[in-house]
PDB file of N, CA and C in Angstrom:
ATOM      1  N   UNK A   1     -14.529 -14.599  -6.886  1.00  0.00           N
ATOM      2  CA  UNK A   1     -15.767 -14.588  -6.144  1.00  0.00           C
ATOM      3  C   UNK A   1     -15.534 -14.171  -4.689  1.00  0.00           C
ATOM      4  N   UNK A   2     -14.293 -14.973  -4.401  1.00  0.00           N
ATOM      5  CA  UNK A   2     -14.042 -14.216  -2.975  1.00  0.00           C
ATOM      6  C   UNK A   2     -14.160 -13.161  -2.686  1.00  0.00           C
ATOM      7  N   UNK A   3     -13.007 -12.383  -3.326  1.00  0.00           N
ATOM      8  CA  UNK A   3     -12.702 -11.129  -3.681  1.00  0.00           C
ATOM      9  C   UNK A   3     -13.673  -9.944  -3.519  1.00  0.00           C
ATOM     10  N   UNK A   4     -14.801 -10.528  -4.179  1.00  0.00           N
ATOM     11  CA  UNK A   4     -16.084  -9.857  -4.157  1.00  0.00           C
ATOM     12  C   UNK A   4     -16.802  -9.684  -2.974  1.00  0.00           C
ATOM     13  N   UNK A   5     -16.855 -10.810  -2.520  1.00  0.00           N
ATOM     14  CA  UNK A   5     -17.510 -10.460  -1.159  1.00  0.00           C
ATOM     15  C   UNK A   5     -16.814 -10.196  -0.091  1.00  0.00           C
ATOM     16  N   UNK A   6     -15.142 -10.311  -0.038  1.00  0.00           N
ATOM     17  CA  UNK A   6     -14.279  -9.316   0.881  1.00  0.00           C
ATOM     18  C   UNK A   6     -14.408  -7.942   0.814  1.00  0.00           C
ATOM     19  N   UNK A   7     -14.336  -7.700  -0.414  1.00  0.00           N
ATOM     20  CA  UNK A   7     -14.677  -5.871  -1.000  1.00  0.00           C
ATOM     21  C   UNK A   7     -16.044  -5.112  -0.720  1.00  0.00           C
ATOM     22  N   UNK A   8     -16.877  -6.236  -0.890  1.00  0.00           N
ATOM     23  CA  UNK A   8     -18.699  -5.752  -0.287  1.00  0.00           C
ATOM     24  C   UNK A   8     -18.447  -5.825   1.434  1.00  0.00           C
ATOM     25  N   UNK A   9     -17.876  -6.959   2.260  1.00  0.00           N
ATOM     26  CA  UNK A   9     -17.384  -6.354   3.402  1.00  0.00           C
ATOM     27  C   UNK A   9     -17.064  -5.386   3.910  1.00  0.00           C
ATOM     28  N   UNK A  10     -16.053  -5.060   3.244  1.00  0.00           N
ATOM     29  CA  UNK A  10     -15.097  -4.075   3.598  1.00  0.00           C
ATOM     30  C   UNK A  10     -15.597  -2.861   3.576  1.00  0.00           C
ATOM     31  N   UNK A  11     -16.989  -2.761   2.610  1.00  0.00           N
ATOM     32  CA  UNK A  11     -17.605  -1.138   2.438  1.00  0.00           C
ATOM     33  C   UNK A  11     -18.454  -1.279   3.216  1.00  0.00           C
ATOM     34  N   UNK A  12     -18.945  -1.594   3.842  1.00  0.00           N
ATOM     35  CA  UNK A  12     -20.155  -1.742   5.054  1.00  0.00           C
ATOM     36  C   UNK A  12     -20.149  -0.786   5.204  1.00  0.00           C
ATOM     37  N   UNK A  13     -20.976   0.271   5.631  1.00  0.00           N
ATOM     38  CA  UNK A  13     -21.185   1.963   6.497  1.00  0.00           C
ATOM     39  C   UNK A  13     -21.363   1.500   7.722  1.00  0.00           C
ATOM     40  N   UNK A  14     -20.719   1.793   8.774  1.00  0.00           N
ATOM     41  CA  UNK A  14     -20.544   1.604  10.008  1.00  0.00           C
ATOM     42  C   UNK A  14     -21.383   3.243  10.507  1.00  0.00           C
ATOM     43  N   UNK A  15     -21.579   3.723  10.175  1.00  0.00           N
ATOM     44  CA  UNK A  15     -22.321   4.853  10.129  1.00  0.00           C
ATOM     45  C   UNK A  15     -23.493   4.940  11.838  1.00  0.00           C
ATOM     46  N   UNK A  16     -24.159   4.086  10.647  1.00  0.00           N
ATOM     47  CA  UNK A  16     -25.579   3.735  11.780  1.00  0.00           C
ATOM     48  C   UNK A  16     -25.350   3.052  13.123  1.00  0.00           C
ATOM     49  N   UNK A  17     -24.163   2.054  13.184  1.00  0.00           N
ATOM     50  CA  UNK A  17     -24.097   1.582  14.084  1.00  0.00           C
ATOM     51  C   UNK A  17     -23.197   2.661  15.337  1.00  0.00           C
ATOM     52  N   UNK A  18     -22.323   3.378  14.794  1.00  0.00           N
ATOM     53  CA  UNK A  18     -22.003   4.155  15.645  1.00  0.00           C
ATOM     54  C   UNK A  18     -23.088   5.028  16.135  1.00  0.00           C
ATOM     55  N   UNK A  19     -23.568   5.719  15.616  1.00  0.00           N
ATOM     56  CA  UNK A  19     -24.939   6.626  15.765  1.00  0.00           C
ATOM     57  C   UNK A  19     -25.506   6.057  17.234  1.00  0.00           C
ATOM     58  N   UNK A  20     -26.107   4.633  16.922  1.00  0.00           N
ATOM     59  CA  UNK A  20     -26.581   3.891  17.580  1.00  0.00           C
ATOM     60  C   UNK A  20     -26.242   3.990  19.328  1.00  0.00           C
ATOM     61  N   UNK A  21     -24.538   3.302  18.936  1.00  0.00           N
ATOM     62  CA  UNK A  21     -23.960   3.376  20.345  1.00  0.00           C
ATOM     63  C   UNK A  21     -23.880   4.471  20.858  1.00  0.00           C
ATOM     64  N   UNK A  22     -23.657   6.046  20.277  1.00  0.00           N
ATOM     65  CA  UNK A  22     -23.998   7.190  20.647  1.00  0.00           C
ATOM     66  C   UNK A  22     -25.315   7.308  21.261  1.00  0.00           C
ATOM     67  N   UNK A  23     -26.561   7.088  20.756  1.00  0.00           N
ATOM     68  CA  UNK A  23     -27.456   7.334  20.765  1.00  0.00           C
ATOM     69  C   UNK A  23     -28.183   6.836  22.423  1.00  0.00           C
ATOM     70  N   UNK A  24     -27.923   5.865  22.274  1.00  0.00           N
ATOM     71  CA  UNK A  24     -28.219   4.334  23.488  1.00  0.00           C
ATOM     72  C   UNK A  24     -27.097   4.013  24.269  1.00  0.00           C
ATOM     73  N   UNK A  25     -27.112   4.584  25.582  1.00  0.00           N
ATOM     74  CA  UNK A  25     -25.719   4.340  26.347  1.00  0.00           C
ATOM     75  C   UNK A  25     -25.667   3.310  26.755  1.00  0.00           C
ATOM     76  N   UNK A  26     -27.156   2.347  27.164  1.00  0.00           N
ATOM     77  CA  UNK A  26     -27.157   0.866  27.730  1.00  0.00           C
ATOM     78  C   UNK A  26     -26.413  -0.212  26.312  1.00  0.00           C
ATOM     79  N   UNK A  27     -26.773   0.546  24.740  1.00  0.00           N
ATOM     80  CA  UNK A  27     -26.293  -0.422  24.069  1.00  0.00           C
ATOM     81  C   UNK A  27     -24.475  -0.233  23.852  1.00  0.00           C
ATOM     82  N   UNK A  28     -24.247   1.125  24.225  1.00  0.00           N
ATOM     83  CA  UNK A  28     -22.550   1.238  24.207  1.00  0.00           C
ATOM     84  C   UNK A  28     -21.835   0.563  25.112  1.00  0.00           C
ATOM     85  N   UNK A  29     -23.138   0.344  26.539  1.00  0.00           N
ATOM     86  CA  UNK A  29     -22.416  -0.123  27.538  1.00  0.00           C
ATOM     87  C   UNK A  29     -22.151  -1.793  27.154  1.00  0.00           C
ATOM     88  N   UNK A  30     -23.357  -2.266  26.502  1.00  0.00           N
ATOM     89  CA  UNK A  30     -23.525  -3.406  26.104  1.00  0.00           C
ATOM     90  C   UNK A  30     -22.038  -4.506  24.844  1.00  0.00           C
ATOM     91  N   UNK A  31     -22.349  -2.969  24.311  1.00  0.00           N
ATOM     92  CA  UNK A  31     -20.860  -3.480  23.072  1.00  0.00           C
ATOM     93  C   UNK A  31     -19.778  -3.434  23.731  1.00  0.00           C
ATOM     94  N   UNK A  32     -19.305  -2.571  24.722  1.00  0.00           N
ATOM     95  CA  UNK A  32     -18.201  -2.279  25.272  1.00  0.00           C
ATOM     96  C   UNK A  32     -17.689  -3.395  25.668  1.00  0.00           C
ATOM     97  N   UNK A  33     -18.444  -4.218  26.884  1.00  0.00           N
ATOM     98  CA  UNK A  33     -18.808  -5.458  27.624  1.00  0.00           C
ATOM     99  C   UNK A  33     -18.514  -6.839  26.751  1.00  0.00           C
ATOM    100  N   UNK A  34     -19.365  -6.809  25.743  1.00  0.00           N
ATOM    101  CA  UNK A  34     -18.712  -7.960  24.958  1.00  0.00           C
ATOM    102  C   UNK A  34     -17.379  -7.764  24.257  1.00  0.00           C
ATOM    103  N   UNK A  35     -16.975  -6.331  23.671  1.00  0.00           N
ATOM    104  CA  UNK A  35     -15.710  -6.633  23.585  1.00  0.00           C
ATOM    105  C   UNK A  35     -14.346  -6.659  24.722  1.00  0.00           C
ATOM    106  N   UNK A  36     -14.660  -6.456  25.896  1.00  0.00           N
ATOM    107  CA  UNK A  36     -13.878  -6.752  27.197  1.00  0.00           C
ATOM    108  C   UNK A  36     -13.837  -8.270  27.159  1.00  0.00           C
ATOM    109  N   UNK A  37     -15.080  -8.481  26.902  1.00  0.00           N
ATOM    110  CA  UNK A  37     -15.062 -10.333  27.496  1.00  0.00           C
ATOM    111  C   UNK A  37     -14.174 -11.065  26.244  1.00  0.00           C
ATOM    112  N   UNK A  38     -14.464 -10.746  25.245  1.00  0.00           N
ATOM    113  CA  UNK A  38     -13.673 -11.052  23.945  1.00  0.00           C
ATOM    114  C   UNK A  38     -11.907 -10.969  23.896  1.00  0.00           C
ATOM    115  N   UNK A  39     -11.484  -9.779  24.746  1.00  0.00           N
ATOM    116  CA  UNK A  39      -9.978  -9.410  24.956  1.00  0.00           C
ATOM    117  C   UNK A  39      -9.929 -10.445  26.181  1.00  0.00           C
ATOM    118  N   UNK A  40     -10.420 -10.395  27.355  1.00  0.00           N
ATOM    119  CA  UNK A  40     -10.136 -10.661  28.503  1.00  0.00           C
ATOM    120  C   UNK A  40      -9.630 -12.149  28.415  1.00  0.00           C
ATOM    121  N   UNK A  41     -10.308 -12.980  27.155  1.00  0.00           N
ATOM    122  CA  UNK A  41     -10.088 -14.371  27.124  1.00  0.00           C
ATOM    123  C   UNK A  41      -8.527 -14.600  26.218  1.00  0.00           C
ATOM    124  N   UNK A  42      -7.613 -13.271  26.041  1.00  0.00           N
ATOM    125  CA  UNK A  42      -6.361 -13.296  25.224  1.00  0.00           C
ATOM    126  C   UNK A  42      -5.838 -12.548  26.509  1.00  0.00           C
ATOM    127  N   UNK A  43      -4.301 -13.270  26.750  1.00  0.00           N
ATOM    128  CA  UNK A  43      -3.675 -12.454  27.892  1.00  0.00           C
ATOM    129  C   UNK A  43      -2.792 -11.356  27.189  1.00  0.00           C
ATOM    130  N   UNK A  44      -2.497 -11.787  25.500  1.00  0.00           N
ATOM    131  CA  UNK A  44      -1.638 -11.024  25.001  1.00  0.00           C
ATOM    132  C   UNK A  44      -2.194  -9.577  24.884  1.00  0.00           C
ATOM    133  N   UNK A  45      -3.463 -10.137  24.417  1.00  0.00           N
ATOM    134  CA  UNK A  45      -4.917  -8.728  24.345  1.00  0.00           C
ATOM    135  C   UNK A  45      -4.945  -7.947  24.756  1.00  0.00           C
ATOM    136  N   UNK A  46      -5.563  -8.682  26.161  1.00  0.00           N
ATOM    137  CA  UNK A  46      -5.420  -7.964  27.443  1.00  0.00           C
ATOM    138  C   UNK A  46      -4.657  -6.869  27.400  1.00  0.00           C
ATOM    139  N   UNK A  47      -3.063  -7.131  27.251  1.00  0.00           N
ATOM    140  CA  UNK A  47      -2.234  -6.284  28.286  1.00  0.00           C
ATOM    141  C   UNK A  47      -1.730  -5.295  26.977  1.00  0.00           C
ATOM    142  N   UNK A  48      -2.091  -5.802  25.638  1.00  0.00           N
ATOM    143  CA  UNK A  48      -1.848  -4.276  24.657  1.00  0.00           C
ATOM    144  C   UNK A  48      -3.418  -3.773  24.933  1.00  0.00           C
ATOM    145  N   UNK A  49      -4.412  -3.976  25.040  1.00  0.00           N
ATOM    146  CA  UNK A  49      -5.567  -3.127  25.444  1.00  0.00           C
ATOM    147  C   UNK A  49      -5.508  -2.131  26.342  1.00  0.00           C
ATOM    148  N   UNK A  50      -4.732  -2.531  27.189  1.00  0.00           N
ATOM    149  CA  UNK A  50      -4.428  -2.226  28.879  1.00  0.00           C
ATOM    150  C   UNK A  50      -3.713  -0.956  28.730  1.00  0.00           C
ATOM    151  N   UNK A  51      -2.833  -1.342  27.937  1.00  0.00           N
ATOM    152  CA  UNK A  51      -1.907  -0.793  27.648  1.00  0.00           C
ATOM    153  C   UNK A  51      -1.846   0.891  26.742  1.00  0.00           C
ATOM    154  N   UNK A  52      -3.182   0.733  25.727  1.00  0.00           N
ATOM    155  CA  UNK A  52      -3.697   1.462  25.196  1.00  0.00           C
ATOM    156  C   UNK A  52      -4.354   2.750  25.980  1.00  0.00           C
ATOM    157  N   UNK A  53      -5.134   1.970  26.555  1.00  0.00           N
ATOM    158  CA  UNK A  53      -5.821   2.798  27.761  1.00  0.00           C
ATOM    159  C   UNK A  53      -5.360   3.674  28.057  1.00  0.00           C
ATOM    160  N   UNK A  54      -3.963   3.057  28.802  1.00  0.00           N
ATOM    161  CA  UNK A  54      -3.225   3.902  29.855  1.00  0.00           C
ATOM    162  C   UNK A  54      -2.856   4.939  28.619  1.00  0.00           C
ATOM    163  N   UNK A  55      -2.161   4.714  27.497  1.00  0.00           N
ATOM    164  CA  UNK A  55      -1.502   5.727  26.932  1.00  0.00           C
ATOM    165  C   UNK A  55      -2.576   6.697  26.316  1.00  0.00           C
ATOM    166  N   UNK A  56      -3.556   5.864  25.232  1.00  0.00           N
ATOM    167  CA  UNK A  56      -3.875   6.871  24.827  1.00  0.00           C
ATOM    168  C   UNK A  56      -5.806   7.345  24.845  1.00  0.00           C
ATOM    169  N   UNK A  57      -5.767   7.073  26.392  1.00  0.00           N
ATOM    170  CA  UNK A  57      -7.735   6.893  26.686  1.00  0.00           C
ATOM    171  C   UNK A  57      -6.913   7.183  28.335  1.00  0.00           C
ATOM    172  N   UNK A  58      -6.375   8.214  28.485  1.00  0.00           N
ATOM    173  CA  UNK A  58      -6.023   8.571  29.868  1.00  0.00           C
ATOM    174  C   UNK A  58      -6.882   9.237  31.384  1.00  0.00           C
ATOM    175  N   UNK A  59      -7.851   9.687  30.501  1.00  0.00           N
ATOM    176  CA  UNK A  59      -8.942   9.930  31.468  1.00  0.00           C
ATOM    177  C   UNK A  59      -9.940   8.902  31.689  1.00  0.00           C
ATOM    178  N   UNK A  60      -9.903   7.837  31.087  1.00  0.00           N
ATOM    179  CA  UNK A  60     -10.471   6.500  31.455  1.00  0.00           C
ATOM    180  C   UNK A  60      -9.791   5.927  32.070  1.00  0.00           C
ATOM    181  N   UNK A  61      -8.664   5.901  31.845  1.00  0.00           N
ATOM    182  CA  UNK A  61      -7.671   4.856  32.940  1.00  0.00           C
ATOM    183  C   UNK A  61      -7.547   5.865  34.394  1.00  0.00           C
ATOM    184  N   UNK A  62      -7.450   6.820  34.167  1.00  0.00           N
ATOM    185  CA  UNK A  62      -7.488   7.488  35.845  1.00  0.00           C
ATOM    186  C   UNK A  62      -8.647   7.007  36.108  1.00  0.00           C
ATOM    187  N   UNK A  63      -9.931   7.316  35.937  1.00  0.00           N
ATOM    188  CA  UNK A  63     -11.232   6.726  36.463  1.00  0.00           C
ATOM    189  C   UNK A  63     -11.159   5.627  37.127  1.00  0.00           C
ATOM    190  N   UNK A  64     -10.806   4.588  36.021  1.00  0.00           N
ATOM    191  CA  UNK A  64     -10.104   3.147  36.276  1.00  0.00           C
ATOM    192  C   UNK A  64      -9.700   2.961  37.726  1.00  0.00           C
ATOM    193  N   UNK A  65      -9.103   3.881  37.412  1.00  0.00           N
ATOM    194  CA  UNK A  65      -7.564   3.990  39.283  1.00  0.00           C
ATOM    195  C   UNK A  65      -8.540   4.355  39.938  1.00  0.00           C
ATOM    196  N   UNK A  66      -9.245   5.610  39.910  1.00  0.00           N
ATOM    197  CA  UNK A  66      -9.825   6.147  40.821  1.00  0.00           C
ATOM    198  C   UNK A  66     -10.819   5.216  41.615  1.00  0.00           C
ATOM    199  N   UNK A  67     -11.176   4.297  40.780  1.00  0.00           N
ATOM    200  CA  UNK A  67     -12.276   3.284  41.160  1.00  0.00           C
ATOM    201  C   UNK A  67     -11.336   2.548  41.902  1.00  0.00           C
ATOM    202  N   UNK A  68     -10.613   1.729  41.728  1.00  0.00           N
ATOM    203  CA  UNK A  68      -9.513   0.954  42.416  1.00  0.00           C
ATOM    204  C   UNK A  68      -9.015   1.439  43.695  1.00  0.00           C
ATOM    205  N   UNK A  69      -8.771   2.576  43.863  1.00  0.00           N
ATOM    206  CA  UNK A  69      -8.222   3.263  44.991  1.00  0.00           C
ATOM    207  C   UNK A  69      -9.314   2.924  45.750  1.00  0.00           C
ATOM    208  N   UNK A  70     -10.129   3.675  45.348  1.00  0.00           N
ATOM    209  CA  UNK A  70     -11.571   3.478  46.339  1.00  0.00           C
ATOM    210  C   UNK A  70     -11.862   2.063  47.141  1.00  0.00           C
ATOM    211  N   UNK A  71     -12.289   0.958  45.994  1.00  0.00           N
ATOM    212  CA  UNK A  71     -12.098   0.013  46.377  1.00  0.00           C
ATOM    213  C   UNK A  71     -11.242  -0.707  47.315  1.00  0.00           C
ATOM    214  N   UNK A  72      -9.942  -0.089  47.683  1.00  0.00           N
ATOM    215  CA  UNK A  72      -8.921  -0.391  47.857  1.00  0.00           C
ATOM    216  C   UNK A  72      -9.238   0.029  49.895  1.00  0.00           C
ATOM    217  N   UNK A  73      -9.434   1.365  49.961  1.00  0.00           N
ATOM    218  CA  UNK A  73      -9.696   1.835  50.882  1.00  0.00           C
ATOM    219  C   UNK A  73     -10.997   1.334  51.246  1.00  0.00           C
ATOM    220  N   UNK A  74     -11.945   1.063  50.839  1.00  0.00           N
ATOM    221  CA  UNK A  74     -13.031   0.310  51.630  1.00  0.00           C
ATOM    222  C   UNK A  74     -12.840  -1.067  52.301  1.00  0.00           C
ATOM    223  N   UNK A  75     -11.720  -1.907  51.553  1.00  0.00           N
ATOM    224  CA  UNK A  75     -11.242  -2.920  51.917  1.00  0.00           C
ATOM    225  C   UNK A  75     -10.160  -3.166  52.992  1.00  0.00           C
ATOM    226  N   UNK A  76      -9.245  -2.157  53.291  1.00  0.00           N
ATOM    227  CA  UNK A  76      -8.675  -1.694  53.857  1.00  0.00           C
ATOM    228  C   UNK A  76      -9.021  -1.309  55.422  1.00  0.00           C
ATOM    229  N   UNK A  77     -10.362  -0.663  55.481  1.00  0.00           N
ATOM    230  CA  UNK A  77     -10.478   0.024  56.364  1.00  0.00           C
ATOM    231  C   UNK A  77     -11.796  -1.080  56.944  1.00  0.00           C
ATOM    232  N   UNK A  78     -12.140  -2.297  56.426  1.00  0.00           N
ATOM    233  CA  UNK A  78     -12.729  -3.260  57.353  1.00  0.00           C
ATOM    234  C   UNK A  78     -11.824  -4.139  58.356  1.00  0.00           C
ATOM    235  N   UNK A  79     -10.593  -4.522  57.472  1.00  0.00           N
ATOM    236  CA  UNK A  79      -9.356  -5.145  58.025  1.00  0.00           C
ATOM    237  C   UNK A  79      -8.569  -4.526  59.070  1.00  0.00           C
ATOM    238  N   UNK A  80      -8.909  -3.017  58.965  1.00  0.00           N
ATOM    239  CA  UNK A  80      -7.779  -2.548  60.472  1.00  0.00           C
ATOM    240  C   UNK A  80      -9.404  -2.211  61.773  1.00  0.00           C
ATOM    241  N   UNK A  81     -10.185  -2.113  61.457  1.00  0.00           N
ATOM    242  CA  UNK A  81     -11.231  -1.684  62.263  1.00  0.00           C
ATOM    243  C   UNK A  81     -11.951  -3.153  62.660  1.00  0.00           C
ATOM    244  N   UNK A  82     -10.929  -4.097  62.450  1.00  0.00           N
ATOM    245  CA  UNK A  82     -11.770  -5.822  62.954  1.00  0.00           C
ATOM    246  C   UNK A  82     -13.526  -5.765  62.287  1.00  0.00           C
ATOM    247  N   UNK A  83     -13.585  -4.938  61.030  1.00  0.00           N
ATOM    248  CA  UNK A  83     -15.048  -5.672  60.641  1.00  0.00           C
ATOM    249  C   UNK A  83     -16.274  -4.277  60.974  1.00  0.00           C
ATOM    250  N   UNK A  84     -15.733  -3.378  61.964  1.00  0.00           N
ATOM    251  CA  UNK A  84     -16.586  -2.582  62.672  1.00  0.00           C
ATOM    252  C   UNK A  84     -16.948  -1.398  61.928  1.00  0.00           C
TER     253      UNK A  84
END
């Protein structure tokens, strides 16, 4: 009986739901988000996710940086200019 309903699992058409996240960028942004929050709460996760990225989603992880840098320099440049 198990068996059965592991195997009816397992054939699900994921079809539509990709479509979907294609379709609707607020809902890709949406899935994306819960599965971050889902990794973020595993440190092991985390850092093979992380890890993934970097290797094989490389123009996301530059973005990544690119955002960081930025960040980096806005923060930067309140601390030597006393705030001004």
């Amino acid at each position: 009986m198990k068996t059965e309903e592991l195997k009816q699992q397992n054939s699900i058409d994921f079809e539509p739901f990709y479509q979907a996240l294609e379709d609707e960028s607020t809902l890709l942004e949406e899935a994306f988000e819960t599965v971050l929050e889902m990794v973020s709460t595993d440190p092991k996760a985390a850092k093979k996710i992380a890890h993934l990225i970097k290797k094989d989603f490389h123009g996301l992880y530059k973005e990544v940086e690119a955002l960081q840098t930025i960040e980096k320099n806005k923060g930067s440049a309140h601390s030597c200019c006393g705030g001004n």
